[in-house]
PDB file of N, CA and C in Angstrom:
ATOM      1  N   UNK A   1      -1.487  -4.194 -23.137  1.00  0.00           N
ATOM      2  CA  UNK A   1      -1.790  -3.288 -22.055  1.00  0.00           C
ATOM      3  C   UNK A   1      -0.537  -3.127 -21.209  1.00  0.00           C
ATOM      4  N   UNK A   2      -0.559  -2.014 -20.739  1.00  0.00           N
ATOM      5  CA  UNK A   2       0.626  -1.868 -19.630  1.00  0.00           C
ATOM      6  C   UNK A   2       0.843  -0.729 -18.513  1.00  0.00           C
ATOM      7  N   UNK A   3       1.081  -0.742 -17.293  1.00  0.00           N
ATOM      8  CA  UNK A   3       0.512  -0.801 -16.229  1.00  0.00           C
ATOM      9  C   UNK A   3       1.053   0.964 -16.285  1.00  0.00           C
ATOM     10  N   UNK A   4      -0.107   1.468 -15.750  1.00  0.00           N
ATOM     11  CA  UNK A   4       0.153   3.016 -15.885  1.00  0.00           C
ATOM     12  C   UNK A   4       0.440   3.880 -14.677  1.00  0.00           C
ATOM     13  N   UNK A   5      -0.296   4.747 -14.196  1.00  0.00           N
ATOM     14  CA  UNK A   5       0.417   5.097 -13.261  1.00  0.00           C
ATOM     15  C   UNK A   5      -0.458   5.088 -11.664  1.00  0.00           C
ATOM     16  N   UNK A   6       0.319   5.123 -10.441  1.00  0.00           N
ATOM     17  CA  UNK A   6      -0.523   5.344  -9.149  1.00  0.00           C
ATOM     18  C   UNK A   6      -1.751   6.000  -9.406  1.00  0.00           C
ATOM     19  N   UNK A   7      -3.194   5.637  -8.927  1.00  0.00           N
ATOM     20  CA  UNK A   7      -4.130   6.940  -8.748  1.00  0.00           C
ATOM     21  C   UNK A   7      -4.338   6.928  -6.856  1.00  0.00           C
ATOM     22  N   UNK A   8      -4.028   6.108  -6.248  1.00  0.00           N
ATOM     23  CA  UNK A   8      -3.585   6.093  -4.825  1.00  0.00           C
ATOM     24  C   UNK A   8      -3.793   5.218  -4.414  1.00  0.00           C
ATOM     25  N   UNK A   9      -3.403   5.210  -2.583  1.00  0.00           N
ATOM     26  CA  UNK A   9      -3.243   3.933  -1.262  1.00  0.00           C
ATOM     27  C   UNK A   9      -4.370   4.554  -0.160  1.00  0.00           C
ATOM     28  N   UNK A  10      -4.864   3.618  -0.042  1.00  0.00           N
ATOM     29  CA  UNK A  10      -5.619   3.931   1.264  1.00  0.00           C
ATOM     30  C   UNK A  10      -5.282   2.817   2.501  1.00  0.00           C
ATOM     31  N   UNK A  11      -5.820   2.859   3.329  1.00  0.00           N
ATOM     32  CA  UNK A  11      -5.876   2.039   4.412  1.00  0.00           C
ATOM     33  C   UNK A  11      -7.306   1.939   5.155  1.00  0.00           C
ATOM     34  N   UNK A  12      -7.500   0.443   5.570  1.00  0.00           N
ATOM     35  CA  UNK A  12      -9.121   0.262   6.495  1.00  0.00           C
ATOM     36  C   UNK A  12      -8.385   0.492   7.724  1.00  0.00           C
ATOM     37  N   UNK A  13      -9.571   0.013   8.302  1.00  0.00           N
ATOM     38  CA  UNK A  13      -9.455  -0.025   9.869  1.00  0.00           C
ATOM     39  C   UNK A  13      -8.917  -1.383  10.449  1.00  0.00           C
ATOM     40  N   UNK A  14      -8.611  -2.601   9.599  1.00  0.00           N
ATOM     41  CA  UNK A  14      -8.225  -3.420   9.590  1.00  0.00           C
ATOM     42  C   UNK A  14      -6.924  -3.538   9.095  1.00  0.00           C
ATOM     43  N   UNK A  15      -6.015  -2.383   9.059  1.00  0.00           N
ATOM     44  CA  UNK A  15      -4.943  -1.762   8.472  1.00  0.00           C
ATOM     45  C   UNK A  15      -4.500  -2.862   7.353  1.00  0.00           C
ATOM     46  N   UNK A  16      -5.072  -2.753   6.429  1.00  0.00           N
ATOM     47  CA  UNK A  16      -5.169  -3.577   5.133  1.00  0.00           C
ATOM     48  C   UNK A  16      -5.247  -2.567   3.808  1.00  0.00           C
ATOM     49  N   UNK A  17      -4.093  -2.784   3.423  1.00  0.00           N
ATOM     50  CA  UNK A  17      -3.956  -1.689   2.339  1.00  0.00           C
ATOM     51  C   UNK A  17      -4.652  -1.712   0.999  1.00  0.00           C
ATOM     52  N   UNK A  18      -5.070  -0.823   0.369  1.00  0.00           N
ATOM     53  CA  UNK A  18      -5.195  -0.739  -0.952  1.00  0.00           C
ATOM     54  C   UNK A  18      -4.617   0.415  -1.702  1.00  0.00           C
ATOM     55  N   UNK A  19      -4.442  -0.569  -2.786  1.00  0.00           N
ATOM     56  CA  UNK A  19      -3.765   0.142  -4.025  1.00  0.00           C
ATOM     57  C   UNK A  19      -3.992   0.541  -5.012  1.00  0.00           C
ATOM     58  N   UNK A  20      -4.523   1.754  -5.759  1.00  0.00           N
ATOM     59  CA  UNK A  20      -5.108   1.675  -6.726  1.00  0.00           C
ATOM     60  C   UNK A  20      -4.337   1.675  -8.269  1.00  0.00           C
ATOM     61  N   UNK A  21      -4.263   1.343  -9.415  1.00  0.00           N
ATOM     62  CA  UNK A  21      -3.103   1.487 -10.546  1.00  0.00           C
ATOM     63  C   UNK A  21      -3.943   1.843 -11.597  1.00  0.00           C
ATOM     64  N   UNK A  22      -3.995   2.641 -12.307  1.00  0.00           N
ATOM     65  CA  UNK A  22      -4.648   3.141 -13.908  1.00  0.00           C
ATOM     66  C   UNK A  22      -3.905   2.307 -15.028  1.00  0.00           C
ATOM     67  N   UNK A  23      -4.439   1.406 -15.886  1.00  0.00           N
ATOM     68  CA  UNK A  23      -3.528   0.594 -17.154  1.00  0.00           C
ATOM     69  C   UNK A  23      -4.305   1.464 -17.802  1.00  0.00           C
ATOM     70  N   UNK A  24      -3.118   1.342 -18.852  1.00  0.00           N
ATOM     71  CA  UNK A  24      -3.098   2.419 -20.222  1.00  0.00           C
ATOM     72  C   UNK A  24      -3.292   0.844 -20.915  1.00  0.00           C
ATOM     73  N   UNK A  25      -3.500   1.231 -22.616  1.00  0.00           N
ATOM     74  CA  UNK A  25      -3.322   0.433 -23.904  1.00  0.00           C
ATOM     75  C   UNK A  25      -1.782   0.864 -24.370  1.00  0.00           C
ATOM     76  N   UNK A  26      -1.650   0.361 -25.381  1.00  0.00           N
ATOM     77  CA  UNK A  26      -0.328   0.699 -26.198  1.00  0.00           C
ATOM     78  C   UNK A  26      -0.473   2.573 -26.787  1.00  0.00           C
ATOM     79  N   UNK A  27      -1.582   2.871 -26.907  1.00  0.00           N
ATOM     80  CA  UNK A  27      -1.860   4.291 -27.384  1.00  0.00           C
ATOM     81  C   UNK A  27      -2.009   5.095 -26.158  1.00  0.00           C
ATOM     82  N   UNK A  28      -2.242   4.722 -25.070  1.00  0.00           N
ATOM     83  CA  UNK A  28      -2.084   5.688 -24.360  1.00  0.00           C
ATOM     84  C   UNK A  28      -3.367   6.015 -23.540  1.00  0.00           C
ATOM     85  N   UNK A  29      -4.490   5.197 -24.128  1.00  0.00           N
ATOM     86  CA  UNK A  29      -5.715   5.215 -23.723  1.00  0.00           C
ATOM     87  C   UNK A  29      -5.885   4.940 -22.237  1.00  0.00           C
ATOM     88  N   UNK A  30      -6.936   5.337 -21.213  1.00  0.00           N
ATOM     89  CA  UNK A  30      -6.923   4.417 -20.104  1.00  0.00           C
ATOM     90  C   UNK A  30      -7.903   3.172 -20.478  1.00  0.00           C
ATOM     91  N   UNK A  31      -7.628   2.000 -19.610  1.00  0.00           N
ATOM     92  CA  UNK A  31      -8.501   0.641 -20.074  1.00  0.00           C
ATOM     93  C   UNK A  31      -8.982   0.676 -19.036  1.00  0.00           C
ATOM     94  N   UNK A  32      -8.448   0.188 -17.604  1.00  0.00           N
ATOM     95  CA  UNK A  32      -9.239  -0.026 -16.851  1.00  0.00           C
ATOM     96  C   UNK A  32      -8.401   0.396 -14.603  1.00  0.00           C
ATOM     97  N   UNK A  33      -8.805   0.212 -13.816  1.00  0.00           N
ATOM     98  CA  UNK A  33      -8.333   0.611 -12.837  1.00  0.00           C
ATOM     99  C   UNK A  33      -8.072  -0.761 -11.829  1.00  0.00           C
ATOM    100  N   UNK A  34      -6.928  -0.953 -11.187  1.00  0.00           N
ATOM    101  CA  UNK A  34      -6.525  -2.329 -11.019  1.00  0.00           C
ATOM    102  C   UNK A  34      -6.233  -1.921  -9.174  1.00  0.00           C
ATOM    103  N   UNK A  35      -7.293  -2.939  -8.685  1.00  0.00           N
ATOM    104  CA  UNK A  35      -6.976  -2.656  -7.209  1.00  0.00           C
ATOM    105  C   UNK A  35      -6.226  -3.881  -6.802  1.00  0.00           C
ATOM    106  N   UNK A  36      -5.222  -3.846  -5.454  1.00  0.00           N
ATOM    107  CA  UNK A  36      -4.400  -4.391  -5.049  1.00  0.00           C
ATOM    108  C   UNK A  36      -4.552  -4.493  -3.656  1.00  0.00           C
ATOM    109  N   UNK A  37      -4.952  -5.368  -3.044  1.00  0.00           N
ATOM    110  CA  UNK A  37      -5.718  -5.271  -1.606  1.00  0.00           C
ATOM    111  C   UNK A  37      -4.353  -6.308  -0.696  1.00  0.00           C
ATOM    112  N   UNK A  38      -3.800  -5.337  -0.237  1.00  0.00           N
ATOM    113  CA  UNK A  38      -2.725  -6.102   0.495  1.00  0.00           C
ATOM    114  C   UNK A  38      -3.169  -6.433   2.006  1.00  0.00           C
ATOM    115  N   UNK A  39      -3.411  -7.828   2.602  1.00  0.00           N
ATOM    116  CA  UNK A  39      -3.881  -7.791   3.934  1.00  0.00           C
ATOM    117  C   UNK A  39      -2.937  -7.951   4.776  1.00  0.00           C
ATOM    118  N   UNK A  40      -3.582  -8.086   5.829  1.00  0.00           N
ATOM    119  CA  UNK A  40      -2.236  -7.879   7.283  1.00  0.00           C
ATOM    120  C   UNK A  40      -1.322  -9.249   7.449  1.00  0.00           C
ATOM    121  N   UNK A  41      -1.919  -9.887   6.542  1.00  0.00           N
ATOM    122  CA  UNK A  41      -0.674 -11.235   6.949  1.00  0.00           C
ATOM    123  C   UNK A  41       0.181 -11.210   5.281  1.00  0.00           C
ATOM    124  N   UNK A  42      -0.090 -10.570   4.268  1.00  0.00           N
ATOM    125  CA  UNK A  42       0.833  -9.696   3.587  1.00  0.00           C
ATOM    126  C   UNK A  42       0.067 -10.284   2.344  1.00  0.00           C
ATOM    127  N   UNK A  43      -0.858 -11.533   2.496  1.00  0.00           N
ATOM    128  CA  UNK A  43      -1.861 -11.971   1.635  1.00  0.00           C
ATOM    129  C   UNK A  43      -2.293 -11.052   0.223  1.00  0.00           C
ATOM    130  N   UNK A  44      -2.028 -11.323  -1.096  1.00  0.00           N
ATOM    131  CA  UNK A  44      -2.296  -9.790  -1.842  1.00  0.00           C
ATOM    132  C   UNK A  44      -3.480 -10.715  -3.136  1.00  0.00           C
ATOM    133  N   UNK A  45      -4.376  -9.527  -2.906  1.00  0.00           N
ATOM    134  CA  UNK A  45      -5.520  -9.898  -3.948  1.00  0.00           C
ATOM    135  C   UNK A  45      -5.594  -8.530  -5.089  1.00  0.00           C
ATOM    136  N   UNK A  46      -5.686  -8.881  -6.374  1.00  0.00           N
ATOM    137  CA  UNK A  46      -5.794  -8.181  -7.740  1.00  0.00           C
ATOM    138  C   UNK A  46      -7.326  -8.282  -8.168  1.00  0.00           C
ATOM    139  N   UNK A  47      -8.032  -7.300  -8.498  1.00  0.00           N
ATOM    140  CA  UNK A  47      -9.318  -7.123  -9.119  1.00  0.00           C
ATOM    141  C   UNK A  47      -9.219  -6.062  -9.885  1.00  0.00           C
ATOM    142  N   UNK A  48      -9.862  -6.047 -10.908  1.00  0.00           N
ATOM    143  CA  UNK A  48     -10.927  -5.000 -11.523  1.00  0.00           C
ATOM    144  C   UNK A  48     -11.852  -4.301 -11.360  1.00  0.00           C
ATOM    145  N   UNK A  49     -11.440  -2.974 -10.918  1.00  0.00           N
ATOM    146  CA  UNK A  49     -12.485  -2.217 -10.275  1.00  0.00           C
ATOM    147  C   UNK A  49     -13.287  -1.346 -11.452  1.00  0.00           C
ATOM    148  N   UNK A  50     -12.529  -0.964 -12.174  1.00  0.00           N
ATOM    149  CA  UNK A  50     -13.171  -0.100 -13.467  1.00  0.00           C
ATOM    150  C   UNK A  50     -12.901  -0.484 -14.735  1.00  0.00           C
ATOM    151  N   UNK A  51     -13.593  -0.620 -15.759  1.00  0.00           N
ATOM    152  CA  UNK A  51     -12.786  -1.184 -16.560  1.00  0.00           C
ATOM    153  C   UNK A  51     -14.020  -0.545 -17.934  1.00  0.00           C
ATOM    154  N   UNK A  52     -13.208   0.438 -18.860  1.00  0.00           N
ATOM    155  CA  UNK A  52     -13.663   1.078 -20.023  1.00  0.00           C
ATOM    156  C   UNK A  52     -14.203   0.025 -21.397  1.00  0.00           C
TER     157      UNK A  52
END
């Protein structure tokens, strides 16, 4: 798998960012959607939000 491209950033009200990333497969397929929750003390958490 390998990491594909931005689908976007948002921000809460707790100005705590998220990130969203689309991974492709080796063919080109999408697999799954990879969130990146950056908090205000710079703390960063990775999940699986969608995943085919």
């Amino acid at each position: 798998m390998r990491l594909g491209q931005l689908r976007s950033i948002t921000k809460d009200l707790d100005n705590r960012l998220f990130v969203y990333l689309s991974n492709y497969d080796e063919t080109g397929e999408h697999v799954q959607v990879l969130e990146v929750d950056i908090a205000t003390d710079n703390a960063l958490f990775l999940r699986v939000v969608d995943e085919d």
